[in-house]
N, C-alpha and C. Protein backbone atom coordinates (compact mmCIF):
# COMPACT_ATOMS: atom_id res chain seq x y z
N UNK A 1 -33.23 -6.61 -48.38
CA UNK A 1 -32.82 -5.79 -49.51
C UNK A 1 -31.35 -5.41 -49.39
N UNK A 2 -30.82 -4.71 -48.24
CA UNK A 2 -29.23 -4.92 -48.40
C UNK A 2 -28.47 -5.95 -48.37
N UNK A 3 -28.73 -7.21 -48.30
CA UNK A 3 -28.02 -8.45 -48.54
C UNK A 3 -27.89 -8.55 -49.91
N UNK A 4 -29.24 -8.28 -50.62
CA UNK A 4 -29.35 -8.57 -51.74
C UNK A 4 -28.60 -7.69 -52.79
N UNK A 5 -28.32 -6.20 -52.28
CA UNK A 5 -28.25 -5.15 -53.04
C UNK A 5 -26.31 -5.53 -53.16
N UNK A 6 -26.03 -5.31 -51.82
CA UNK A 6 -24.34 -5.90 -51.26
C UNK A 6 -23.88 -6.97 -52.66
N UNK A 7 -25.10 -8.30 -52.63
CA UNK A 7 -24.57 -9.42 -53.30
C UNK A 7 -24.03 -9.48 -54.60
N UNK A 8 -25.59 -8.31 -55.42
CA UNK A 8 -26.12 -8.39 -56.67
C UNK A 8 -26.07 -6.85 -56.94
N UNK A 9 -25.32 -5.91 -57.01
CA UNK A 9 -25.47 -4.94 -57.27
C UNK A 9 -24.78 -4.66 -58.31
N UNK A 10 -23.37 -5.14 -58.70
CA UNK A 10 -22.96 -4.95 -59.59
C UNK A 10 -23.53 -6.11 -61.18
N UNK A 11 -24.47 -6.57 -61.01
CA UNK A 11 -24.94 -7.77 -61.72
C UNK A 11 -26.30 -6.77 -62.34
N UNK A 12 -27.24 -6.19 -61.25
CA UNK A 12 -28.00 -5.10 -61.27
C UNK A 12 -27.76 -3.60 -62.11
N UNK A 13 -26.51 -3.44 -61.75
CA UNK A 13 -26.42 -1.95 -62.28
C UNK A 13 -25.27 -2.22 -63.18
N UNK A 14 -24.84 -2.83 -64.64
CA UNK A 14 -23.64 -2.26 -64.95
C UNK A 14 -23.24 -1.09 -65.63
N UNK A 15 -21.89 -0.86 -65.32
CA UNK A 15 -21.47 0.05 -66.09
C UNK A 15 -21.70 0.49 -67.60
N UNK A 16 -22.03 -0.12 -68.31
CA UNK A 16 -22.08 -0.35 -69.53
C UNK A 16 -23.74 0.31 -70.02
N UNK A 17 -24.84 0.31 -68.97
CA UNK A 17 -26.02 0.46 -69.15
C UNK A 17 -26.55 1.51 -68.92
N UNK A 18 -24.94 2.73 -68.39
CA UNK A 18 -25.29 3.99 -68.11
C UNK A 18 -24.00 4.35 -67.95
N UNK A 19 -23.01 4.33 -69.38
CA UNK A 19 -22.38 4.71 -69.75
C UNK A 19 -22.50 6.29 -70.71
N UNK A 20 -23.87 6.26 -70.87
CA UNK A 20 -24.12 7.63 -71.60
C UNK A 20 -24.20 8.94 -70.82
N UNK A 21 -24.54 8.03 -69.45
CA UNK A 21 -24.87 9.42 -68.50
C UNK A 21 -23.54 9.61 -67.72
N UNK A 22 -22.81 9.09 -67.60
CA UNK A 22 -21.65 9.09 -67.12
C UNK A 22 -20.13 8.76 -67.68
N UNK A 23 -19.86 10.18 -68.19
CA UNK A 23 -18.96 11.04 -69.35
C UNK A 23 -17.77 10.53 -68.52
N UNK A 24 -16.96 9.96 -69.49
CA UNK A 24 -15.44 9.81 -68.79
C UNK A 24 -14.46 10.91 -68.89
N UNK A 25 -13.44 11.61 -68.21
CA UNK A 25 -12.81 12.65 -68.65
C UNK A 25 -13.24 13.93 -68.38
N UNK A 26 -14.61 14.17 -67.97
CA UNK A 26 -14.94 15.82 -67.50
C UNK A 26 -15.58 15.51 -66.32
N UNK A 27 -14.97 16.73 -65.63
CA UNK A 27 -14.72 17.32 -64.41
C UNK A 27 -14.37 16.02 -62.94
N UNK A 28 -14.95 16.62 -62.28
CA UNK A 28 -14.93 15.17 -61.52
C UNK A 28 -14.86 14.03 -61.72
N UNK A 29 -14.16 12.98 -61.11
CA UNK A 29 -14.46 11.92 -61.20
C UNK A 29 -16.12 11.15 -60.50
N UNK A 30 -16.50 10.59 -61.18
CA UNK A 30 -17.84 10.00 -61.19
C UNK A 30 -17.94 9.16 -59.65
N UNK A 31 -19.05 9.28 -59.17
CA UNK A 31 -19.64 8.36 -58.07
C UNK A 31 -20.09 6.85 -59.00
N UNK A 32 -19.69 5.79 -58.23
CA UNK A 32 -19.45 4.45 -59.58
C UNK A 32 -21.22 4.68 -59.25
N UNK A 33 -21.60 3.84 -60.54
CA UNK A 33 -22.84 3.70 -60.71
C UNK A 33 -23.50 3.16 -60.08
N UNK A 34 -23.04 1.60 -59.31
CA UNK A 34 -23.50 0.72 -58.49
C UNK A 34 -23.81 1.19 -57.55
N UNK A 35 -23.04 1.96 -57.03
CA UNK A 35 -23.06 3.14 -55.85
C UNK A 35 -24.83 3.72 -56.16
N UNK A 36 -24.30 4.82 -56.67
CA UNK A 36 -25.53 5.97 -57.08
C UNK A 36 -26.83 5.26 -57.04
N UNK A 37 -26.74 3.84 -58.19
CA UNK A 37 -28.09 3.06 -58.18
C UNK A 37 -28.77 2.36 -57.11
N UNK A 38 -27.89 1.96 -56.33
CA UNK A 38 -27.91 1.43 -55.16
C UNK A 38 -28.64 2.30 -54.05
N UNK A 39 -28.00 3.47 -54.19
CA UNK A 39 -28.88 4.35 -53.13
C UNK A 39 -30.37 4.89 -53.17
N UNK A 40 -30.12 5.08 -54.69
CA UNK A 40 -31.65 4.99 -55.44
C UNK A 40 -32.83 4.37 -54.79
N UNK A 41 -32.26 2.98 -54.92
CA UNK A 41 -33.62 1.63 -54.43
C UNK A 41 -33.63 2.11 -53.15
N UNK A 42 -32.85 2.05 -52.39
CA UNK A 42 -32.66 2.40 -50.68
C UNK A 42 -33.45 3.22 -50.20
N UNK A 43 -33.49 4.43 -51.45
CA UNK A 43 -33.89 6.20 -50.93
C UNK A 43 -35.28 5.78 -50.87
N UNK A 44 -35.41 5.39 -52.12
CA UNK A 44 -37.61 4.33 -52.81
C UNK A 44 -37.85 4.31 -51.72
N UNK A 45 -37.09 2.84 -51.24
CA UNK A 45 -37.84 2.21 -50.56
C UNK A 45 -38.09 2.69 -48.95
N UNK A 46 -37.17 3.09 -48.81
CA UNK A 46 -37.44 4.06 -47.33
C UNK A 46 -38.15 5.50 -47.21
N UNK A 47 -38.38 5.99 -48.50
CA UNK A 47 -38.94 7.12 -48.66
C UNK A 47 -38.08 8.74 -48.39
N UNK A 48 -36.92 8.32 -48.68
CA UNK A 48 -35.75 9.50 -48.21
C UNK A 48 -35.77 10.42 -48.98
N UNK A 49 -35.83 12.33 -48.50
CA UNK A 49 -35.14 12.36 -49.49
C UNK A 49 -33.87 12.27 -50.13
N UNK A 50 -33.07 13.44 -50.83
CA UNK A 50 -31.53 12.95 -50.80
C UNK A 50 -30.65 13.23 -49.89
N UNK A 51 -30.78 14.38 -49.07
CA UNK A 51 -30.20 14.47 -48.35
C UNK A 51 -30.23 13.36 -46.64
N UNK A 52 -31.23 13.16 -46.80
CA UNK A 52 -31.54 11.71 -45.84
C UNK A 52 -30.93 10.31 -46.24
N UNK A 53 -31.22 10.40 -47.54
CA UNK A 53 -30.40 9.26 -48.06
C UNK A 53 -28.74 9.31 -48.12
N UNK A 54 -28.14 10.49 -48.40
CA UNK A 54 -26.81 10.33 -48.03
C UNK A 54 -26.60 10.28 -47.07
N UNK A 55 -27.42 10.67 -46.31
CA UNK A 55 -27.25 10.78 -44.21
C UNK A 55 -27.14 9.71 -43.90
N UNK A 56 -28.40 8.77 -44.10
CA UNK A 56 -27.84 7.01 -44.38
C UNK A 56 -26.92 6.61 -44.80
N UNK A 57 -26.41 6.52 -46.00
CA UNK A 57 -25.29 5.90 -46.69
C UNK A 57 -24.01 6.37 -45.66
N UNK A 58 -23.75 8.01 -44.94
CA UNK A 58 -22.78 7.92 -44.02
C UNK A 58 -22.86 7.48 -42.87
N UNK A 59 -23.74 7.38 -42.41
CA UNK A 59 -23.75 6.60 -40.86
C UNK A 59 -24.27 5.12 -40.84
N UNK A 60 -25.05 4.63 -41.41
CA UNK A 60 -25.37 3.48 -41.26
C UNK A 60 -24.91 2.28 -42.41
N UNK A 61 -24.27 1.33 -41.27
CA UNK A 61 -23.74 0.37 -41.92
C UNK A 61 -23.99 -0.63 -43.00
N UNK A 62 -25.47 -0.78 -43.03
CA UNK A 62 -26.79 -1.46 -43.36
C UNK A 62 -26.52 -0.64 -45.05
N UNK A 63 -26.47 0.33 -45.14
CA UNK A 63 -26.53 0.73 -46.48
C UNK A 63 -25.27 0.60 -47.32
N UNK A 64 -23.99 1.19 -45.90
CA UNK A 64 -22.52 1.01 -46.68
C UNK A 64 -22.63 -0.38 -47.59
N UNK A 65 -22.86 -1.55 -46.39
CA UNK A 65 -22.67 -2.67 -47.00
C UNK A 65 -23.01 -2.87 -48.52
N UNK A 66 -24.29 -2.36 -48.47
CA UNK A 66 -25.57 -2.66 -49.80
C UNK A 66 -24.95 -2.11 -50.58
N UNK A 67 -24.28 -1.00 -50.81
CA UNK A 67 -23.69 0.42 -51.88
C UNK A 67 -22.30 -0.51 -52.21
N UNK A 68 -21.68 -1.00 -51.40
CA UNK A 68 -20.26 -1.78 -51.05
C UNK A 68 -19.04 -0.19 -51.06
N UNK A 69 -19.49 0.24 -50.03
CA UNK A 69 -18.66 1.77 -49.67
C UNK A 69 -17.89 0.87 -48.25
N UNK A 70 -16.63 0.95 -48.14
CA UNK A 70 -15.84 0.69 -46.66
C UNK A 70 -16.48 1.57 -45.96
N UNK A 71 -16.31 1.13 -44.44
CA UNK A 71 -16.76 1.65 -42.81
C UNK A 71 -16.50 2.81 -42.96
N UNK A 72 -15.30 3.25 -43.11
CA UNK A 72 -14.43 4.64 -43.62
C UNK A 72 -15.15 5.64 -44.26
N UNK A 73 -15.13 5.03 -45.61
CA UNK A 73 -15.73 5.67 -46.87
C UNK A 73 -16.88 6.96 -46.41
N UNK A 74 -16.57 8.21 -46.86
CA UNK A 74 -17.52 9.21 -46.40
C UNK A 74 -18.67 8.49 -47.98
N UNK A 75 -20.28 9.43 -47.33
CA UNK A 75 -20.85 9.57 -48.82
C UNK A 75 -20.70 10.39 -50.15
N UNK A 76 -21.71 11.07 -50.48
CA UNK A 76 -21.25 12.11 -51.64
C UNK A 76 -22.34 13.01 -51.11
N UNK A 77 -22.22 14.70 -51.45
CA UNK A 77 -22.84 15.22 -51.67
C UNK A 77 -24.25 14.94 -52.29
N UNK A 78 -25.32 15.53 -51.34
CA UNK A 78 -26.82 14.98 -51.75
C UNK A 78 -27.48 15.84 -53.15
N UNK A 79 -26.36 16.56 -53.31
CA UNK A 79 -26.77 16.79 -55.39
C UNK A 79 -26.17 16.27 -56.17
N UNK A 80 -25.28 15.41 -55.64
CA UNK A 80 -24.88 14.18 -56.79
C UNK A 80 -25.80 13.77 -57.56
C-alpha cells in the first residue's frame, strides 16, 4: 500500500475533487490534499487514531514516502 499510495496518489486524490472543502485564501494555508487523503487510507488501514496517525506520518519513513512529505518534512497537527 505505500508503494502504491507514493506512486498513485496524486492520480487518486485530485485537487479538483475537493476543491470545495478546501477554500483558497482563508486562514492558513491548506495541508495538500494528497497529503491529508493519503493519511486517511494509512490511518483505515492500520486502525490509528489521529493522533497516532500523525505520529506515523512524523517518524516513519514508510508513510512519508506514501504521503510524498521529504525525510525533513514535520507532520501536521492531529486536528487537521
Amino acid at each position: 500500500m505505500f508503494a502504491f499510495l507514493a506512486a498513485h496518489r496524486r492520480e487518486l486524490f485530485p485537487d479538483e475533487l475537493f476543491a470545495d472543502l478546501f477554500a483558497a485564501g482563508r486562514g492558513r494555508p491548506s495541508v495538500p490534499v494528497e497529503v491529508v487523503a493519503s493519511v486517511l487510507v494509512l490511518q483505515t488501514l492500520h486502525g490509528l487514531s489521529d493522533r497516532e496517525a500523525v505520529e506515523a506520518l512524523t517518524f516513519d519513513l514508510r508513510w512519508k514516502a506514501a504521503c510524498g512529505l521529504a525525510v525533513t518534512d514535520a507532520g501536521f497537527h492531529p486536528t487537521t
